[in-house]
Protein backbone atom coordinates (compact mmCIF):
# COMPACT_ATOMS: atom_id res chain seq x y z
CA UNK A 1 166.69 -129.23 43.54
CA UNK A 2 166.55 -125.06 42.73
CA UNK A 3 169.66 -124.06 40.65
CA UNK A 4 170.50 -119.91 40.42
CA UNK A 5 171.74 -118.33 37.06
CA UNK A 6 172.94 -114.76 37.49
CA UNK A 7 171.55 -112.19 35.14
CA UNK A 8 172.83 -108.53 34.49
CA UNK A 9 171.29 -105.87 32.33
CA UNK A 10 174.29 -103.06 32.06
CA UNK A 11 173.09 -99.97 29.92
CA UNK A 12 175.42 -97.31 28.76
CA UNK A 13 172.76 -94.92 28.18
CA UNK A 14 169.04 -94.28 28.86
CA UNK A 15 167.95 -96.14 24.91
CA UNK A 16 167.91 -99.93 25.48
CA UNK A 17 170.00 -100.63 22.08
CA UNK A 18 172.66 -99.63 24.52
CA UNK A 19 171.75 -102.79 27.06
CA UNK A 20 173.59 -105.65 27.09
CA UNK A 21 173.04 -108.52 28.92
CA UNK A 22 175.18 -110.36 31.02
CA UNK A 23 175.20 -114.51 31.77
CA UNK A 24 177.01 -115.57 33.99
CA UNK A 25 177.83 -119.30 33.18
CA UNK A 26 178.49 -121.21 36.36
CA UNK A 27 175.51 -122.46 38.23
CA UNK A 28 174.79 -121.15 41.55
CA UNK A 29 173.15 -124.10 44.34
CA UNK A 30 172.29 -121.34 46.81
CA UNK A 31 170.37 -118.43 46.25
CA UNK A 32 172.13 -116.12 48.46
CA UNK A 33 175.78 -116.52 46.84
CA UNK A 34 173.56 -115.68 43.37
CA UNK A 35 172.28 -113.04 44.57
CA UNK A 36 175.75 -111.41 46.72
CA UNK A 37 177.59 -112.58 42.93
CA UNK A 38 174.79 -110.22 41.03
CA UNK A 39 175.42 -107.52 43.71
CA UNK A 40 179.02 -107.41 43.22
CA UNK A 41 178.92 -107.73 38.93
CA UNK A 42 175.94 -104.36 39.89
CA UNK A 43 178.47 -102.90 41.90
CA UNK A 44 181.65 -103.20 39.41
CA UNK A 45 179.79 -101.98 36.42
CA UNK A 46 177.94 -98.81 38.69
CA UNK A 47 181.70 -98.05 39.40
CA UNK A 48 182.17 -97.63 35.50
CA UNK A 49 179.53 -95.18 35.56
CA UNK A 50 177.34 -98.03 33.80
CA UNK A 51 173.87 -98.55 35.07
CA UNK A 52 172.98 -101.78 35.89
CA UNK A 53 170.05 -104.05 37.36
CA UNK A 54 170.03 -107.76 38.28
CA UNK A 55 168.43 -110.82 39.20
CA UNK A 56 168.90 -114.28 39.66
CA UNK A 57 166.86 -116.99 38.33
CA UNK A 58 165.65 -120.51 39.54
CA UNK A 59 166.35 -123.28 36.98
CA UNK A 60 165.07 -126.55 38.03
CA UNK A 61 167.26 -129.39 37.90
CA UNK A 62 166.65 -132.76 37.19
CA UNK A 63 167.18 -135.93 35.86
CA UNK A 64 167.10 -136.01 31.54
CA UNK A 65 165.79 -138.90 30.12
């Protein structure tokens, strides 16, 4: 089963020891609701005049041992 994390890189400026980025730390189970949660964090901070790029990524889940 494909799990989604939901990463943001928000820069204040053009030198990337102004990047930070963001986690978000709930799970996502379908990739569309990632990727509409990444748009909307993209959105928010682009309102702030911050630029910002996203992506989600697939974790795999599965049983530990």
């Amino acid at each position: 089963m494909s799990m989604w994390v939901a990463v943001v890189l928000a820069c204040l400026g053009p030198d990337i020891t102004s990047c930070q980025p963001l986690v978000k730390k709930s799970i996502f189970y379908d990739s569309v609701d990632c990727q509409e949660d990444v748009q909307g964090m993209i959105n928010t901070l682009r309102g702030q005049g911050i630029y910002a790029v996203g992506s989600c990524v697939a974790v795999e889940g599965g049983a530990s041992a």
